[in-house]
Protein backbone atom coordinates (compact mmCIF):
# COMPACT_ATOMS: atom_id res chain seq x y z
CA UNK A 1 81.57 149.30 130.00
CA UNK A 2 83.31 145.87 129.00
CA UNK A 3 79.87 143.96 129.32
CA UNK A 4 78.68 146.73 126.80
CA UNK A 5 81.38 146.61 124.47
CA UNK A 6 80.86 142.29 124.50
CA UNK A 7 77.60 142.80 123.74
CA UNK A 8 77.81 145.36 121.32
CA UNK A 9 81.00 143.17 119.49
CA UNK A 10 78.45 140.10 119.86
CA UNK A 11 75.89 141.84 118.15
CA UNK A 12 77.57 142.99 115.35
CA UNK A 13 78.70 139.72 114.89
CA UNK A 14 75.34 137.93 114.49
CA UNK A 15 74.28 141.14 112.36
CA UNK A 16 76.80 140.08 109.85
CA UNK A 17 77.40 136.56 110.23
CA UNK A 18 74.65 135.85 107.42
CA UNK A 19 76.68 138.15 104.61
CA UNK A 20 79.50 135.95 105.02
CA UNK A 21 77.70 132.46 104.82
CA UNK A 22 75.33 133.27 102.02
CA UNK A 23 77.68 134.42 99.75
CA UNK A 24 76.61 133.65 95.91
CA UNK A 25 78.48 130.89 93.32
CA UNK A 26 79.31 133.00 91.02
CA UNK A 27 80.81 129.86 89.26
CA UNK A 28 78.27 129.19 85.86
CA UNK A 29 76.04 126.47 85.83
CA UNK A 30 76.96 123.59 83.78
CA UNK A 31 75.14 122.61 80.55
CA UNK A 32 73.52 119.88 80.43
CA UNK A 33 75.21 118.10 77.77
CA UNK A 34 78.66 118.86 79.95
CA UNK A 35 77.23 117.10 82.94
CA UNK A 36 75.75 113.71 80.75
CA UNK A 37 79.28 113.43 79.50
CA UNK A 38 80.46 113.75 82.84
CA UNK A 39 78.51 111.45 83.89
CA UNK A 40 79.54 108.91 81.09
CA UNK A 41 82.94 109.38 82.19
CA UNK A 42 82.29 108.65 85.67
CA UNK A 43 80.41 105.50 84.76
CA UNK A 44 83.05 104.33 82.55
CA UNK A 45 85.36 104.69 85.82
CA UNK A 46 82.85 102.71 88.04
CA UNK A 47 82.97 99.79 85.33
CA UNK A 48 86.56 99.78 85.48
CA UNK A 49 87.51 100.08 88.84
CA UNK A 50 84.41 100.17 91.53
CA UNK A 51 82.67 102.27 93.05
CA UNK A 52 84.80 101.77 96.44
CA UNK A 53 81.57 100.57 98.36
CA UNK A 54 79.56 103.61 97.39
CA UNK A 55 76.29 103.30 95.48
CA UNK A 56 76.90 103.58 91.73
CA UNK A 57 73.86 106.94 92.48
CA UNK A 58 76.46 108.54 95.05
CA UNK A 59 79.67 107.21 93.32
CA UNK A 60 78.66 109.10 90.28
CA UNK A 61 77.03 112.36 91.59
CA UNK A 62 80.91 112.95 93.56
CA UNK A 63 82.83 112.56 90.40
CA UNK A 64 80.55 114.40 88.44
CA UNK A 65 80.70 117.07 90.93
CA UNK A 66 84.50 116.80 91.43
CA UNK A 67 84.97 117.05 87.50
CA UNK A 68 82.74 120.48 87.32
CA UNK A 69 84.69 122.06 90.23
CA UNK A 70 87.77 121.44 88.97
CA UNK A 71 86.44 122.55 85.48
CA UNK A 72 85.28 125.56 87.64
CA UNK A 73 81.42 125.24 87.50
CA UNK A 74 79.37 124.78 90.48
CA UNK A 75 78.51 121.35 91.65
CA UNK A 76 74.26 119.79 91.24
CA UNK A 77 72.91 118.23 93.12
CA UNK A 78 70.98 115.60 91.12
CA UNK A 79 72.09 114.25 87.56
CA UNK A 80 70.09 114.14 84.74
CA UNK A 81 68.74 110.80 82.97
């Protein structure tokens, strides 16, 4: 009976594992003017003070994306030209 019950509880577990990790962003999507001045922004902070040994490509896709989350939209994952 316990083995049945572990299985059963491991089971149910895998069943509904995927619900839980492919839960939508129901944040909104960025326009693309917001993320080009973002991405000014971020450049004019690399200019001033480095990129702390990132590439200026992964230095400014992190602030970009750490300026839309805290603005509350979801993060890209490329920037536009």
């Amino acid at each position: 009976m316990k083995r049945f019950l572990t299985v059963l509880f491991a089971s149910a577990l895998v069943s509904f594992a995927p619900a839980f990790l492919a839960q939508a962003d129901d944040r909104p999507v960025a326009e693309e003017d917001v993320v080009l001045e973002l991405k000014t922004y971020c450049q004019d902070i690399a200019n001033d003070e480095g990129t702390d040994g990132m590439s200026l490509d992964q230095f400014l896709l992190d602030c970009v994306n750490e300026e839309l989350e805290a603005e509350g939209y979801q993060p890209v994952t490329q920037l536009p030209n």
